[in-house]
Protein backbone atom coordinates (compact mmCIF):
# COMPACT_ATOMS: atom_id res chain seq x y z
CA UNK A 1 105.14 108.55 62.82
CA UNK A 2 104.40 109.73 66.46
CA UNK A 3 103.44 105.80 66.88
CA UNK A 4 106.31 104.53 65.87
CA UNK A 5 108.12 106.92 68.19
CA UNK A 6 106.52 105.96 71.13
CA UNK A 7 106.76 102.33 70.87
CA UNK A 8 110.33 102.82 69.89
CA UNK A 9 111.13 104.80 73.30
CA UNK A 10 109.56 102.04 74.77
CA UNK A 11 110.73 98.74 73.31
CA UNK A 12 113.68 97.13 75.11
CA UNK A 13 114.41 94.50 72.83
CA UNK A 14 113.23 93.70 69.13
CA UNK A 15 110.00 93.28 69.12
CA UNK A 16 106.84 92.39 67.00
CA UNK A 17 103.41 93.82 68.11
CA UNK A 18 100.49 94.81 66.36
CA UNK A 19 98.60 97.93 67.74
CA UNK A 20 95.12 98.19 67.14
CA UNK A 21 92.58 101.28 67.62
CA UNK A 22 88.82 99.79 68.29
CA UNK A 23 85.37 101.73 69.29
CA UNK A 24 83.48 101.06 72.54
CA UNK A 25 81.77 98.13 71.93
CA UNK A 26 84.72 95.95 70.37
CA UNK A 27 86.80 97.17 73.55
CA UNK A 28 83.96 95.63 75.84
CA UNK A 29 83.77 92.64 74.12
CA UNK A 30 87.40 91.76 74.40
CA UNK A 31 87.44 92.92 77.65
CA UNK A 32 84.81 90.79 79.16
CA UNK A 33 86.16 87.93 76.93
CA UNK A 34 89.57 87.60 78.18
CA UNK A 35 89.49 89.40 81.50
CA UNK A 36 86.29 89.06 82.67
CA UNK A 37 85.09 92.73 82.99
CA UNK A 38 82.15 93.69 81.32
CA UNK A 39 83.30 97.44 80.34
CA UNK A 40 85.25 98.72 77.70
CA UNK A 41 89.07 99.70 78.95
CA UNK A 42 91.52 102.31 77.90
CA UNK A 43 94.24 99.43 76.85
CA UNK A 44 94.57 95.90 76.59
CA UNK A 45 97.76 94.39 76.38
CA UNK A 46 98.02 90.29 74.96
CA UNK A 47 101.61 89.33 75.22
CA UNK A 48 102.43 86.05 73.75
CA UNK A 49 106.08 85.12 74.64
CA UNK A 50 106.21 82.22 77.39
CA UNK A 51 109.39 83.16 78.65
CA UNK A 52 112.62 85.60 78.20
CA UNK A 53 114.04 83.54 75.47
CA UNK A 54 110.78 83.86 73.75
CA UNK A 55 110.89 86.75 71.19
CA UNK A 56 108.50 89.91 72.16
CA UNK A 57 105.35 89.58 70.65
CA UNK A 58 101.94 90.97 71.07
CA UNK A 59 98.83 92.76 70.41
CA UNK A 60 98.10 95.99 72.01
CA UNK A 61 94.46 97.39 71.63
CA UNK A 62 93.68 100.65 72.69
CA UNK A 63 89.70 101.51 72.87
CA UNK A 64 89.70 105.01 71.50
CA UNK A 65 86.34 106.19 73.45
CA UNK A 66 87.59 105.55 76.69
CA UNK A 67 91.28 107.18 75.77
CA UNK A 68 89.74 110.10 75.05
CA UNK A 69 87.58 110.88 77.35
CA UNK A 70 90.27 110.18 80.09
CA UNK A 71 92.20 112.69 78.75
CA UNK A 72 89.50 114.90 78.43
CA UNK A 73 88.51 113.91 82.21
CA UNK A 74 91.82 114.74 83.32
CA UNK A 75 92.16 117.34 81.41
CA UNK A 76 95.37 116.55 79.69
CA UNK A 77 95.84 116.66 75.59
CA UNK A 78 94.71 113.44 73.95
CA UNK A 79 97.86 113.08 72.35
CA UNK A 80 100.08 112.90 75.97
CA UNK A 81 97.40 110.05 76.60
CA UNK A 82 98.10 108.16 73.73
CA UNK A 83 101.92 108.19 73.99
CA UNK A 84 101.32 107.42 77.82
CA UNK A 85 98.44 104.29 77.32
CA UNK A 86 101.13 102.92 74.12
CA UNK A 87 104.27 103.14 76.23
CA UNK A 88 102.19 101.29 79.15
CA UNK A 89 101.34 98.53 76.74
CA UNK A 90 104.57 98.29 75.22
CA UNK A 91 106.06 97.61 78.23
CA UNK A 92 103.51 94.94 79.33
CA UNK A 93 104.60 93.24 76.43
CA UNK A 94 107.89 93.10 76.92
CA UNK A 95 106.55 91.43 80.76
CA UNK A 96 106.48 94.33 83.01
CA UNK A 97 103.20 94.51 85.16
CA UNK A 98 101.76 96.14 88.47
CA UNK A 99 99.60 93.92 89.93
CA UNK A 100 102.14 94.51 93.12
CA UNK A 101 103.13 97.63 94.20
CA UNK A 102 107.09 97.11 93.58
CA UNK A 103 106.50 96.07 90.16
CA UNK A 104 103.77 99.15 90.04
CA UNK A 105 106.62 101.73 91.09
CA UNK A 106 109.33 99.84 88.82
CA UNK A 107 106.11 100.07 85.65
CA UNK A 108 105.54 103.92 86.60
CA UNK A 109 109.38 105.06 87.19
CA UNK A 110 109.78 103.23 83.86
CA UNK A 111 106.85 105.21 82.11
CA UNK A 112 107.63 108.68 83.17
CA UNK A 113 111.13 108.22 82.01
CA UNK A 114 110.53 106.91 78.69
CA UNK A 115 107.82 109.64 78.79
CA UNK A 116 109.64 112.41 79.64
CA UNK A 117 112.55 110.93 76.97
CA UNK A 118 109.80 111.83 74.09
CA UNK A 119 108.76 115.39 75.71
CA UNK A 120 105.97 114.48 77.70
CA UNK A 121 105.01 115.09 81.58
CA UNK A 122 104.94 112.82 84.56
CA UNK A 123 101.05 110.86 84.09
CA UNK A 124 101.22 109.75 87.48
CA UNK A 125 102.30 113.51 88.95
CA UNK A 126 98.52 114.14 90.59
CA UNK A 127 98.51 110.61 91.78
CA UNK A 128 101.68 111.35 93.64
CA UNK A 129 100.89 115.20 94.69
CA UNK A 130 97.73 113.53 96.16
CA UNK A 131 99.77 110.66 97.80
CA UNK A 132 102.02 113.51 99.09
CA UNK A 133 99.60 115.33 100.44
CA UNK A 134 97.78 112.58 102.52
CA UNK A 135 101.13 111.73 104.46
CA UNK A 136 101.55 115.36 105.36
């Protein structure tokens, strides 16, 4: 149910994605496979749709090792970590990235909104306390 939430809160359009939950060594394989990095990730997103008119379609896998011991390394509850790594991969389905940094602050803004729409805090509030902190 919480699942369905989140990708809900996320989803601008209709949508059909498949969300899968795989150990270490399945997250390192498809990892190194399609992106060419030979550790296991927190999320992987495979969008399929070419262009906008192209329904929303895609796999998201989430390696549940690495979730949670990010969430234990950050010291947030694993739950807030899965709502935040779904929404993120929900929305790089529907074509959002942040490979630069205006689509990075559109991705973020984005996140913490939806997140904050479903209870949940800001996941990028230490990144930007620290930010803050370095321009003072």
């Amino acid at each position: 149910t919480a699942v369905r939430r989140w990708v809900q809160a996320a989803l601008l359009a209709d949508a059909e994605l498949t969300l899968r939950f795989v150990d270490a060594d399945e997250g390192q394989t498809l990892n190194r496979g399609y992106r060419g990095k030979d550790y296991a990730t927190n999320v992987l997103t495979f969008a399929y749709a070419q262009d906008e008119s192209d329904p929303v379609t895609g796999d998201i896998v989430l390696c549940c090792p690495v979730v949670e011991r990010e969430a234990n390394e950050q010291g947030i509850s694993l739950e807030a970590h899965y709502a935040h790594l779904i929404v993120h991969g929900v929305l790089h389905a529907q074509g959002y990235d942040h490979e630069e940094d205006d689509e990075a602050q559109e991705m973020e803004s984005l996140e913490t909104e939806i997140l904050a729409g479903l209870g949940y805090a800001d996941p990028y509030a230490s990144e930007k306390s620290a930010a803050k902190a370095r321009r003072t």
